[in-house]
PDB file of N, CA and C in Angstrom:
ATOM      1  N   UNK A   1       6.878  14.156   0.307  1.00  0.00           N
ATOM      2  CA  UNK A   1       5.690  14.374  -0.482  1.00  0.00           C
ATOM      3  C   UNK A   1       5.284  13.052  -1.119  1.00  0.00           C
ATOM      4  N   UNK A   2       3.984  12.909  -0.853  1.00  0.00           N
ATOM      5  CA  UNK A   2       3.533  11.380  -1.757  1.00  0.00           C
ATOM      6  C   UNK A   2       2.305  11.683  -2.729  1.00  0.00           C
ATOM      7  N   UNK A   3       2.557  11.581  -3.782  1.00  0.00           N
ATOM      8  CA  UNK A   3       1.117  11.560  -4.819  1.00  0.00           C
ATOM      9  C   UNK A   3       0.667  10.312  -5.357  1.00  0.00           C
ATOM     10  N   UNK A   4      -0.741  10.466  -5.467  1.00  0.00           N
ATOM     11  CA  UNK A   4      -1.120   8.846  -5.551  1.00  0.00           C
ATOM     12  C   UNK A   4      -1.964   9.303  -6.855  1.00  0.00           C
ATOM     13  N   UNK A   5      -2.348   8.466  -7.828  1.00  0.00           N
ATOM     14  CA  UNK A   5      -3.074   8.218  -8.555  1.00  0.00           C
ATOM     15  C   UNK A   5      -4.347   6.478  -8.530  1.00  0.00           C
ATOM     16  N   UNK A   6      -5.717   6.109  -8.710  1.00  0.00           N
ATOM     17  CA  UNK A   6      -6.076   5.327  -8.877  1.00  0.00           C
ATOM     18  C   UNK A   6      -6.598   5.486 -10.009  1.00  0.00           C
ATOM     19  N   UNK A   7      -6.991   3.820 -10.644  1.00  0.00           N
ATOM     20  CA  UNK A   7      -7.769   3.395 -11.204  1.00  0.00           C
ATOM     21  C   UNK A   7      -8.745   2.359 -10.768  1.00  0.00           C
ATOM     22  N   UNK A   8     -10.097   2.490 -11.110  1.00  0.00           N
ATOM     23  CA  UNK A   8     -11.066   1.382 -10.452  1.00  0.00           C
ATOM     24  C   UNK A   8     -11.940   0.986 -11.596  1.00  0.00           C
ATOM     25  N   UNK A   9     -11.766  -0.310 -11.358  1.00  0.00           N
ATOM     26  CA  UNK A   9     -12.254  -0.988 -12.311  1.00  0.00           C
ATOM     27  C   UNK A   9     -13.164  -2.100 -11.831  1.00  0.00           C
ATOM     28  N   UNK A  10     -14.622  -1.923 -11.547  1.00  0.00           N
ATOM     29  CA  UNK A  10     -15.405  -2.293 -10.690  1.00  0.00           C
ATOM     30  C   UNK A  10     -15.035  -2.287  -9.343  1.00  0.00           C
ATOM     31  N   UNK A  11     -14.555  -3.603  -8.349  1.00  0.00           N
ATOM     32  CA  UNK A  11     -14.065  -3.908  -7.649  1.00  0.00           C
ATOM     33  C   UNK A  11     -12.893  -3.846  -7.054  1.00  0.00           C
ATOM     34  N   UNK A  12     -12.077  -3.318  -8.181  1.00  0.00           N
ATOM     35  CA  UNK A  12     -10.853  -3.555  -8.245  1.00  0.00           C
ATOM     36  C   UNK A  12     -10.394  -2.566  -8.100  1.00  0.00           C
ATOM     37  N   UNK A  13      -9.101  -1.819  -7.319  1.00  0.00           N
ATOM     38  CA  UNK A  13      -8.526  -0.419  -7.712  1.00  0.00           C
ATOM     39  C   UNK A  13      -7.296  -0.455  -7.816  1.00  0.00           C
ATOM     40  N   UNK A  14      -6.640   0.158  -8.633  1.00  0.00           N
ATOM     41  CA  UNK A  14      -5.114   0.278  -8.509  1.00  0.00           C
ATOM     42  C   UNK A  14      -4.475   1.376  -8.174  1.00  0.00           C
ATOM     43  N   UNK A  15      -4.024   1.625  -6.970  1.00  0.00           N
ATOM     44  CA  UNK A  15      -3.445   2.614  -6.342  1.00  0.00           C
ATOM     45  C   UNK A  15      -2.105   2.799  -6.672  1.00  0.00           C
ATOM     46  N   UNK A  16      -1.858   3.991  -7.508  1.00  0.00           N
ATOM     47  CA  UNK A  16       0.007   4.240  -7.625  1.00  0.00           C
ATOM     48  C   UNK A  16       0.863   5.164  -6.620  1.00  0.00           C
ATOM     49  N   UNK A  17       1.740   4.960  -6.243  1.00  0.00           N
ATOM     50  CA  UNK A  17       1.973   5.677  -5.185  1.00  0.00           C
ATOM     51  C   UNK A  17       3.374   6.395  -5.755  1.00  0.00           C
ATOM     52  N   UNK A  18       3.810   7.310  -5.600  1.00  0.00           N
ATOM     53  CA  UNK A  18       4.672   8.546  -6.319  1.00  0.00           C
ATOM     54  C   UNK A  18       5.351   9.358  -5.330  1.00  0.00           C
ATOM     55  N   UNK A  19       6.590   9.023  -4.514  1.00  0.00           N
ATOM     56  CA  UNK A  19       7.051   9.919  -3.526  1.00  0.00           C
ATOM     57  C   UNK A  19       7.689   9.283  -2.260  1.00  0.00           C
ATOM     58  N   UNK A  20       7.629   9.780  -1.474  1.00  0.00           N
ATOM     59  CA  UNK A  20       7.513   9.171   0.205  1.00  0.00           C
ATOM     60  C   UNK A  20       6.336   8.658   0.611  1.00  0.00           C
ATOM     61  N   UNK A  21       6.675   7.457   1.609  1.00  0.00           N
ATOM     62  CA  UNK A  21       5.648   6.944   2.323  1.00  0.00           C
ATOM     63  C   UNK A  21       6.312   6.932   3.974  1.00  0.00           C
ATOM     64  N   UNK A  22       6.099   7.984   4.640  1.00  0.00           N
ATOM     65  CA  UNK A  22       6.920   8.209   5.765  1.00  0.00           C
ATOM     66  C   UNK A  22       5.791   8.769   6.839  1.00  0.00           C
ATOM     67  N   UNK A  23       6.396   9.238   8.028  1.00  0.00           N
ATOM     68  CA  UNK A  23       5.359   9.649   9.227  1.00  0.00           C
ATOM     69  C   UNK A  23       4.697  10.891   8.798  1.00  0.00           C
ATOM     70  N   UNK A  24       5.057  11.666   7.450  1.00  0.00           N
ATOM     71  CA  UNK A  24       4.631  13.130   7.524  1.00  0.00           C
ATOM     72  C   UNK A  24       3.304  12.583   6.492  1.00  0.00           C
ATOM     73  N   UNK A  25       3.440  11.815   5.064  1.00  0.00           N
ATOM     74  CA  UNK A  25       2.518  11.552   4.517  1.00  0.00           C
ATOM     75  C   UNK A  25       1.791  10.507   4.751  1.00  0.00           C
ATOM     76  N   UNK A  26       2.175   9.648   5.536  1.00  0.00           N
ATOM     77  CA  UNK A  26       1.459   8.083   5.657  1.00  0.00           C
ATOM     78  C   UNK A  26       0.085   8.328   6.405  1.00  0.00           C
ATOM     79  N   UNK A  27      -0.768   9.245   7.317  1.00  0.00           N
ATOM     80  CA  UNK A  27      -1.451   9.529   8.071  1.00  0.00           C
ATOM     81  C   UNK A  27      -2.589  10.053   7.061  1.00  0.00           C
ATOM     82  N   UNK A  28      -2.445  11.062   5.969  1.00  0.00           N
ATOM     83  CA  UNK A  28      -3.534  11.425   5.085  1.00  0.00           C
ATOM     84  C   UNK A  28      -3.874  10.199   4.166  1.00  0.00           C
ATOM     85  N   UNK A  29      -2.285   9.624   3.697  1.00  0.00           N
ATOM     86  CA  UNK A  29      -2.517   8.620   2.978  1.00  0.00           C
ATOM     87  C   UNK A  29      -3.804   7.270   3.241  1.00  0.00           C
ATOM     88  N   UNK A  30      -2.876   7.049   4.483  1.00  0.00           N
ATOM     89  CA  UNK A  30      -4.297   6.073   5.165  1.00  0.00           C
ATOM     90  C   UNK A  30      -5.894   6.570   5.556  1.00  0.00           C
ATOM     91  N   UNK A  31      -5.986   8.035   5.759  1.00  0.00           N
ATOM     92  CA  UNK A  31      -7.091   7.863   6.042  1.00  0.00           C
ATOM     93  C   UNK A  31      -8.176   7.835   4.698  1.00  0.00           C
ATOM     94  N   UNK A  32      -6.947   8.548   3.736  1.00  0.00           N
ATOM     95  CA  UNK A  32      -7.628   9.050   2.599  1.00  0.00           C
ATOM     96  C   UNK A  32      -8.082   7.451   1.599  1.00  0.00           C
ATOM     97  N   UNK A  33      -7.252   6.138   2.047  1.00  0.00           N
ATOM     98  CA  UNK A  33      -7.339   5.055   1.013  1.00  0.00           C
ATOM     99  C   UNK A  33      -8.499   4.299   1.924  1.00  0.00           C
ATOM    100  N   UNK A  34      -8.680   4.298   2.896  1.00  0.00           N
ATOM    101  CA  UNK A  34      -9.564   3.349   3.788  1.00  0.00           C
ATOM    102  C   UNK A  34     -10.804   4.115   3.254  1.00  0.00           C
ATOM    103  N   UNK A  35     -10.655   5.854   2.509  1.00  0.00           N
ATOM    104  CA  UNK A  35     -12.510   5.737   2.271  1.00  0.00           C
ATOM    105  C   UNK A  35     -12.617   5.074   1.188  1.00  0.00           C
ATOM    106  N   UNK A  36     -11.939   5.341  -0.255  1.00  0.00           N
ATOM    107  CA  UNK A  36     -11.585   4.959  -1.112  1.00  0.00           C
ATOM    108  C   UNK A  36     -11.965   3.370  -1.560  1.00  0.00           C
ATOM    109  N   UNK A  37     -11.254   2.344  -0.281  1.00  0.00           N
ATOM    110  CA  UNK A  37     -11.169   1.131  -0.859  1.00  0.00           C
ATOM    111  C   UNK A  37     -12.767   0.581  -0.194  1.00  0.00           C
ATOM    112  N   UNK A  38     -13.839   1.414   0.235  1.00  0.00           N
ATOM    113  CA  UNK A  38     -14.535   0.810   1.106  1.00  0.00           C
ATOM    114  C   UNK A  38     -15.393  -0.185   0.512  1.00  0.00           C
ATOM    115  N   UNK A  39     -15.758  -0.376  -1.047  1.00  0.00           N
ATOM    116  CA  UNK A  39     -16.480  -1.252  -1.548  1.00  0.00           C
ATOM    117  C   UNK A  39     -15.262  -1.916  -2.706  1.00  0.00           C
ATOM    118  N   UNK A  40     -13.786  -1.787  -2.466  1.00  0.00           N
ATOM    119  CA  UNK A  40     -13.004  -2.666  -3.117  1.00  0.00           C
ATOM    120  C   UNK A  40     -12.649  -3.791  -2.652  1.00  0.00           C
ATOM    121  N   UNK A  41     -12.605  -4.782  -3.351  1.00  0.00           N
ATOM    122  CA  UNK A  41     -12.616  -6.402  -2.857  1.00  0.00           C
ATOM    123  C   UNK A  41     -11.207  -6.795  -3.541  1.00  0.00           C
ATOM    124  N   UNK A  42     -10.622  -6.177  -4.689  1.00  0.00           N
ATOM    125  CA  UNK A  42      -9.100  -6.571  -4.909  1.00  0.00           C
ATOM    126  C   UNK A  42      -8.449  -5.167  -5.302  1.00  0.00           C
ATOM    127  N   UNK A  43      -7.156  -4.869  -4.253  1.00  0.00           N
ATOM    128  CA  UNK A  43      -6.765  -3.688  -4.272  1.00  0.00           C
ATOM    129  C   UNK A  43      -4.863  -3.842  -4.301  1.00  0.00           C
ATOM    130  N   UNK A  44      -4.665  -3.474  -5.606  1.00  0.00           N
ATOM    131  CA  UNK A  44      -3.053  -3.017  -6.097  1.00  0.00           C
ATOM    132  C   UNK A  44      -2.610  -2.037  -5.806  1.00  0.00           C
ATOM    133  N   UNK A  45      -1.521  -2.034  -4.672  1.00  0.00           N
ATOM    134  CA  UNK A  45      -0.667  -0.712  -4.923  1.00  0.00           C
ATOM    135  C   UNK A  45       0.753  -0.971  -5.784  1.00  0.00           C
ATOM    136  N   UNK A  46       0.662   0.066  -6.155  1.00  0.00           N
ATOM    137  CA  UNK A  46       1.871  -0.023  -7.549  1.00  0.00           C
ATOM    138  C   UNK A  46       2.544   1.022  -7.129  1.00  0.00           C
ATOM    139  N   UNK A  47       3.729   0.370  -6.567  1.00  0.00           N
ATOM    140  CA  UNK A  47       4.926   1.131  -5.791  1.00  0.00           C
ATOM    141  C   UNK A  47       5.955   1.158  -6.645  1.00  0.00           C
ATOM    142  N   UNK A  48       6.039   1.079  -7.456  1.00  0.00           N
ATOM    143  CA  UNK A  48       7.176   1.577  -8.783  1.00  0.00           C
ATOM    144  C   UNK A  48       7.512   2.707  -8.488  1.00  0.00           C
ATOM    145  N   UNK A  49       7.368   3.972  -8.481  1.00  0.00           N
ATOM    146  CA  UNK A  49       7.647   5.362  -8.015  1.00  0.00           C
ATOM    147  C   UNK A  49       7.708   5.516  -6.627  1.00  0.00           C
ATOM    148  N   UNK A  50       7.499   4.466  -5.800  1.00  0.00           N
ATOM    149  CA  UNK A  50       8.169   4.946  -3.915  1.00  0.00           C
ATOM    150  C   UNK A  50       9.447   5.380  -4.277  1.00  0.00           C
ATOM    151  N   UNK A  51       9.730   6.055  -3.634  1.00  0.00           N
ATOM    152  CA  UNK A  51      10.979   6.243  -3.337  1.00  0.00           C
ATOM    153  C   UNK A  51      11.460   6.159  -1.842  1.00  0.00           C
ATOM    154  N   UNK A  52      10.937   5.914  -0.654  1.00  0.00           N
ATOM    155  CA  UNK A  52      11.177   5.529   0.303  1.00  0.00           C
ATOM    156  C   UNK A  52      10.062   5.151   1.394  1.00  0.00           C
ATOM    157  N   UNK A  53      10.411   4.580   1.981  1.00  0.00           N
ATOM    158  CA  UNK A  53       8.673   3.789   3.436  1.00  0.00           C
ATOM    159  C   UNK A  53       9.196   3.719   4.271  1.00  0.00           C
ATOM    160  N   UNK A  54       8.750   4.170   5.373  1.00  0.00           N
ATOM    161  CA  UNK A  54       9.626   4.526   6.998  1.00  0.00           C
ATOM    162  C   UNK A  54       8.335   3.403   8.002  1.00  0.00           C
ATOM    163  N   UNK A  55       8.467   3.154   9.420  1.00  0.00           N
ATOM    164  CA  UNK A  55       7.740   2.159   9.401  1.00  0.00           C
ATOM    165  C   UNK A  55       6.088   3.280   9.879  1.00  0.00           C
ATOM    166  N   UNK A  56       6.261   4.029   9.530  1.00  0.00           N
ATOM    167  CA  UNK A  56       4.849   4.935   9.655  1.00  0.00           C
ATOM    168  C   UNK A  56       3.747   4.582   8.157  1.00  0.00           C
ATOM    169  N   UNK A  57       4.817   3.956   7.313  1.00  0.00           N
ATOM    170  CA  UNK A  57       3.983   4.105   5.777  1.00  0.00           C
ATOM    171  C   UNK A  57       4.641   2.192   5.884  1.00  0.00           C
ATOM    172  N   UNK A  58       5.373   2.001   6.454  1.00  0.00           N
ATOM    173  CA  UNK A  58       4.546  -0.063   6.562  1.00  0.00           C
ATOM    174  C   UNK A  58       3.237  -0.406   7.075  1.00  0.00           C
ATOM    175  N   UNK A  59       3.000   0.545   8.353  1.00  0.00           N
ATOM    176  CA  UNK A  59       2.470   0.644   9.196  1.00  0.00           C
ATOM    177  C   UNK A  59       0.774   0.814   8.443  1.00  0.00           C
ATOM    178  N   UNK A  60       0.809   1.638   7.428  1.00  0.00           N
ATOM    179  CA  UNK A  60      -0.416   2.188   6.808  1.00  0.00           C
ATOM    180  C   UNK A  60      -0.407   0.802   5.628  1.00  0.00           C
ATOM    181  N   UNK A  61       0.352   0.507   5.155  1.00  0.00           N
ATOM    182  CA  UNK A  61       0.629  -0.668   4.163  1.00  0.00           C
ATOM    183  C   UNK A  61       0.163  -1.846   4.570  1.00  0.00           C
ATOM    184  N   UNK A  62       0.703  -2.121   6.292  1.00  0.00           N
ATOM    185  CA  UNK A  62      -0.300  -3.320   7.057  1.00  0.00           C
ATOM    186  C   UNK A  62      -1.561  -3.105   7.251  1.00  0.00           C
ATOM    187  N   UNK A  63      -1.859  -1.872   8.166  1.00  0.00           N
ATOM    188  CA  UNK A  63      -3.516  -1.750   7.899  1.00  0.00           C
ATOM    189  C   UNK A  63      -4.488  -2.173   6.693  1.00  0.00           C
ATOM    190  N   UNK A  64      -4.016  -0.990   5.334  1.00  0.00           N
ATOM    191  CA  UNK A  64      -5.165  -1.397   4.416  1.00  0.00           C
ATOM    192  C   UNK A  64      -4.913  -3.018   4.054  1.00  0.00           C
ATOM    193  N   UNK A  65      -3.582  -3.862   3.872  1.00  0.00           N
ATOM    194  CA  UNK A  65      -3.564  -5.483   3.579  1.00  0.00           C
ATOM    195  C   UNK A  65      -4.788  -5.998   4.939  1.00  0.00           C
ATOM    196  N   UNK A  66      -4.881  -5.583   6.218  1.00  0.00           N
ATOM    197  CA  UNK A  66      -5.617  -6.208   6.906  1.00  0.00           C
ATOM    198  C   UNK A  66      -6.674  -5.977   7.018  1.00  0.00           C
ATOM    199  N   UNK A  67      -6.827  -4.386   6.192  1.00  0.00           N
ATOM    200  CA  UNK A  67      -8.804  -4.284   6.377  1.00  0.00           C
ATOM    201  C   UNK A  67      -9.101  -5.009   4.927  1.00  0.00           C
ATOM    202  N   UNK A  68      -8.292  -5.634   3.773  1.00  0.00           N
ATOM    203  CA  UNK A  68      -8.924  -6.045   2.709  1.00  0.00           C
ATOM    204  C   UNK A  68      -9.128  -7.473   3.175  1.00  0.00           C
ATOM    205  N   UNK A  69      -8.244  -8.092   4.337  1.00  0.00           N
ATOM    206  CA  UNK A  69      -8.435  -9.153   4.176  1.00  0.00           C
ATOM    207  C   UNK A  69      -9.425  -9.515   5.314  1.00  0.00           C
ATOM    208  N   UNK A  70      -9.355  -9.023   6.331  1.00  0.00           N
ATOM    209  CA  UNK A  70     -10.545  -8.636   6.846  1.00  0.00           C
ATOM    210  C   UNK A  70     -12.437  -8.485   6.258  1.00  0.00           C
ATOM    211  N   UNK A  71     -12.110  -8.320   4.797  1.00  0.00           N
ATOM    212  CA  UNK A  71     -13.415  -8.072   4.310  1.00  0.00           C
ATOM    213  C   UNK A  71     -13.288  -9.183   3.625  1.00  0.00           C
ATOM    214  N   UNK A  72     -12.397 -10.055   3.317  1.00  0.00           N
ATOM    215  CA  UNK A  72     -12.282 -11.402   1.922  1.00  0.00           C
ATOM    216  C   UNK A  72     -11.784 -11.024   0.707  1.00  0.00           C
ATOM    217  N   UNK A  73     -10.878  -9.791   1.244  1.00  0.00           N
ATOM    218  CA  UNK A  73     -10.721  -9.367  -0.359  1.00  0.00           C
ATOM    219  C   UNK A  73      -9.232  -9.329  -0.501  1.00  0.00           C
ATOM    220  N   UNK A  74      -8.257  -8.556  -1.274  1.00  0.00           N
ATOM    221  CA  UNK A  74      -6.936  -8.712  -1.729  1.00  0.00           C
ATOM    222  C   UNK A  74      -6.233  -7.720  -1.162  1.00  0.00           C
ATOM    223  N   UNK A  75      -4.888  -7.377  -1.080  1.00  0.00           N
ATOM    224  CA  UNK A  75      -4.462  -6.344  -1.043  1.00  0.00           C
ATOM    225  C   UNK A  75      -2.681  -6.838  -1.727  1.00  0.00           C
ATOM    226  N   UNK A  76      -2.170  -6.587  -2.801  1.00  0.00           N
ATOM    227  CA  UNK A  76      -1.188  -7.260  -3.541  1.00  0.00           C
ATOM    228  C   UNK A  76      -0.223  -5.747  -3.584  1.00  0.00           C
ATOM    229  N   UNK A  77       1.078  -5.952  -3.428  1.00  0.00           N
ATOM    230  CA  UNK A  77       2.114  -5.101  -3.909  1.00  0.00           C
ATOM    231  C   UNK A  77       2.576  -5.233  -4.750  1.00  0.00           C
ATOM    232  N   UNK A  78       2.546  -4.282  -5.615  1.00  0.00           N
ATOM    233  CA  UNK A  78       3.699  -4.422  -7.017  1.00  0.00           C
ATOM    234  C   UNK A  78       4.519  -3.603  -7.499  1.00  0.00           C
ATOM    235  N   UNK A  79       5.399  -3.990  -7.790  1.00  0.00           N
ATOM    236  CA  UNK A  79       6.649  -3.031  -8.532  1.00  0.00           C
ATOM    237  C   UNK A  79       7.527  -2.504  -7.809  1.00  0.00           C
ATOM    238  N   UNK A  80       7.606  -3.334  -6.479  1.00  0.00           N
ATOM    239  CA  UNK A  80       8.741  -2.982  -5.528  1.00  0.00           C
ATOM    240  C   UNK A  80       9.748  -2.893  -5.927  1.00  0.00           C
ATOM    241  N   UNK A  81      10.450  -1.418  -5.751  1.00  0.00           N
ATOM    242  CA  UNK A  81      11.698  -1.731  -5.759  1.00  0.00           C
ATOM    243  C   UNK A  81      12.912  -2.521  -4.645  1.00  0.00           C
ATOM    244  N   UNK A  82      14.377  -2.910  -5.394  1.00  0.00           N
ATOM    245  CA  UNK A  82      14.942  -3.533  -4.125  1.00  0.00           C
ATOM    246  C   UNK A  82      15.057  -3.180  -2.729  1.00  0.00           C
ATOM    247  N   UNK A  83      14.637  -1.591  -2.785  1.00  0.00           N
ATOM    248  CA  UNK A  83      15.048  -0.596  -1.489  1.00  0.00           C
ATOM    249  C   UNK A  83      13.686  -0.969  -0.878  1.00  0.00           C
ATOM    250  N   UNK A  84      12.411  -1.147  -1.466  1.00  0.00           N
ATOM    251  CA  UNK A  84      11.391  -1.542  -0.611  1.00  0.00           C
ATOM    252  C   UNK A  84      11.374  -2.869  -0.620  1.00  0.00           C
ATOM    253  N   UNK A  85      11.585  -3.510  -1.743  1.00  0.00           N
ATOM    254  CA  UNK A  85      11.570  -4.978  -0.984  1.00  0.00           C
ATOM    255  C   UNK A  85      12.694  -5.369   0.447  1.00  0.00           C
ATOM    256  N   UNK A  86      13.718  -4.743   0.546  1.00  0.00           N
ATOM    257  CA  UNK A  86      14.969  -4.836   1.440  1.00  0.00           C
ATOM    258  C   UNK A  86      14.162  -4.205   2.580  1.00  0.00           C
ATOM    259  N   UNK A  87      13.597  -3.662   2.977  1.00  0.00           N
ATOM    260  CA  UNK A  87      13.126  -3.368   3.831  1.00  0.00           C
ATOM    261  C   UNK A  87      11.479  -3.995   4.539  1.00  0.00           C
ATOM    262  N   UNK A  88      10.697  -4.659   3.898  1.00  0.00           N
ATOM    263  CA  UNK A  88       9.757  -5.429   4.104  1.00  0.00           C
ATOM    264  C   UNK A  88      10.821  -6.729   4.536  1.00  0.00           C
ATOM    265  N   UNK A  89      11.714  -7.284   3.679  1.00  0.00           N
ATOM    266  CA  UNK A  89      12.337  -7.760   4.195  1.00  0.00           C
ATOM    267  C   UNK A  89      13.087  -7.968   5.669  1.00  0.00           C
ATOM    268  N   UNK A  90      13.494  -6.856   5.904  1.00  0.00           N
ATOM    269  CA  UNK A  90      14.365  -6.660   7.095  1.00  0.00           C
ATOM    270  C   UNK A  90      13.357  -6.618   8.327  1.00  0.00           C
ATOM    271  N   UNK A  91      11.972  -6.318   7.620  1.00  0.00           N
ATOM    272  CA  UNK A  91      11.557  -5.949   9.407  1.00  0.00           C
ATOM    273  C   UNK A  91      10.516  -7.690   9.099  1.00  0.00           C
ATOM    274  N   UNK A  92      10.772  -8.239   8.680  1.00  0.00           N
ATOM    275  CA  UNK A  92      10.122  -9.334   8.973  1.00  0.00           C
ATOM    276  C   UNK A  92       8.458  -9.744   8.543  1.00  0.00           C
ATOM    277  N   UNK A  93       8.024  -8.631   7.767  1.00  0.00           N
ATOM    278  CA  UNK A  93       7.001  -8.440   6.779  1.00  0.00           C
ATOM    279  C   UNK A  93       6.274  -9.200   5.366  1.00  0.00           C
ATOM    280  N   UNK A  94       7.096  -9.830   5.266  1.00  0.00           N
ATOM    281  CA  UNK A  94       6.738 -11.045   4.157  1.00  0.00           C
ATOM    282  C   UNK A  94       5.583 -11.648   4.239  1.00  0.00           C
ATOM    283  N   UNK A  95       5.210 -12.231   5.247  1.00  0.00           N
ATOM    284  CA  UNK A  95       4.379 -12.704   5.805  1.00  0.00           C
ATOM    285  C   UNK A  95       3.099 -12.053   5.271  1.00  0.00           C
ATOM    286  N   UNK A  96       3.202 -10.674   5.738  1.00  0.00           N
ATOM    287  CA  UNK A  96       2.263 -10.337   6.044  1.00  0.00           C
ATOM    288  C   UNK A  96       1.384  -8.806   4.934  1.00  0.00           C
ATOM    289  N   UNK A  97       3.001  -8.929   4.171  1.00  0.00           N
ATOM    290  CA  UNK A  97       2.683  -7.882   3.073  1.00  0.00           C
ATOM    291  C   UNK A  97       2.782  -9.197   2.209  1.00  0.00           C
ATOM    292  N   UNK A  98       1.878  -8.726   0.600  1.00  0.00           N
ATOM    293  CA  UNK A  98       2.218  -9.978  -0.164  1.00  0.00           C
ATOM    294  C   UNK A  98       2.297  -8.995  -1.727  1.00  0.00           C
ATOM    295  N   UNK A  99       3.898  -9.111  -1.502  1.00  0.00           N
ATOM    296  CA  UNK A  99       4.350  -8.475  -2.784  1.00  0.00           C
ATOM    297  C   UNK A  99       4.357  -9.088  -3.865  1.00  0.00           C
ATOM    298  N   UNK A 100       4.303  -8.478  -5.130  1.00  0.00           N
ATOM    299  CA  UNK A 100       3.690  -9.455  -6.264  1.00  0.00           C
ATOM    300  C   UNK A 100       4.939  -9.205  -7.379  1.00  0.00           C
TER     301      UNK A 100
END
C-alpha cells in the first residue's frame, strides 16, 4: 500500500510518499504523478515514510526525474532512508536519481 500526500507551492510540489513503492502500487502511482506534475518545474519527493522500492517503483522514480528534466525542471529526493539509499545505490542509480 502507498499513500502520498502533496503540497504545491506555485511551481513547486512536494510529494510525500507513505508505504510501498513496488510493482502493485508503482503503476497508479506514476500515472497518477505525471498528471499532477504537468505544469511543475521543481518537484520533491519526500521519502521519509518509504518503507520499501522494488525496481517497478525505481523504475517510476526514473521516469518522473526524466520527464522533469526533460522539461528544464527538477526532480530531488529527500529523506532517504539507508534501505533506500542502499538500494539506489546497488543498482547503480546515483547518477541518475539525485538524492538530496
Amino acid at each position: 500500500m502507498l499513500e502520498t500526500s502533496k503540497t504545491v507551492d506555485g511551481t513547486s510540489m512536494t510529494i510525500a510518499l507513505n508505504g510501498r513503492l513496488d510493482v502493485n502500487t508503482s503503476p497508479d502511482f506514476e500515472t497518477q504523478t505525471l498528471e499532477d506534475i504537468a505544469d511543475v518545474i521543481d518537484l520533491t519527493l519526500d521519502v521519509a515514510n518509504l518503507e520499501y522500492v522494488s525496481s517497478a517503483g525505481l523504475r517510476a522514480l526514473i521516469l518522473l526525474s526524466k520527464t522533469q528534466a526533460d522539461k528544464g525542471g527538477t526532480c530531488i529526493i529527500v529523506n532517504a532512508s539507508d534501505t533506500v539509499q542502499q538500494v539506489v545505490k546497488t543498482t547503480g542509480l546515483t547518477g541518475v536519481l539525485n538524492l538530496a
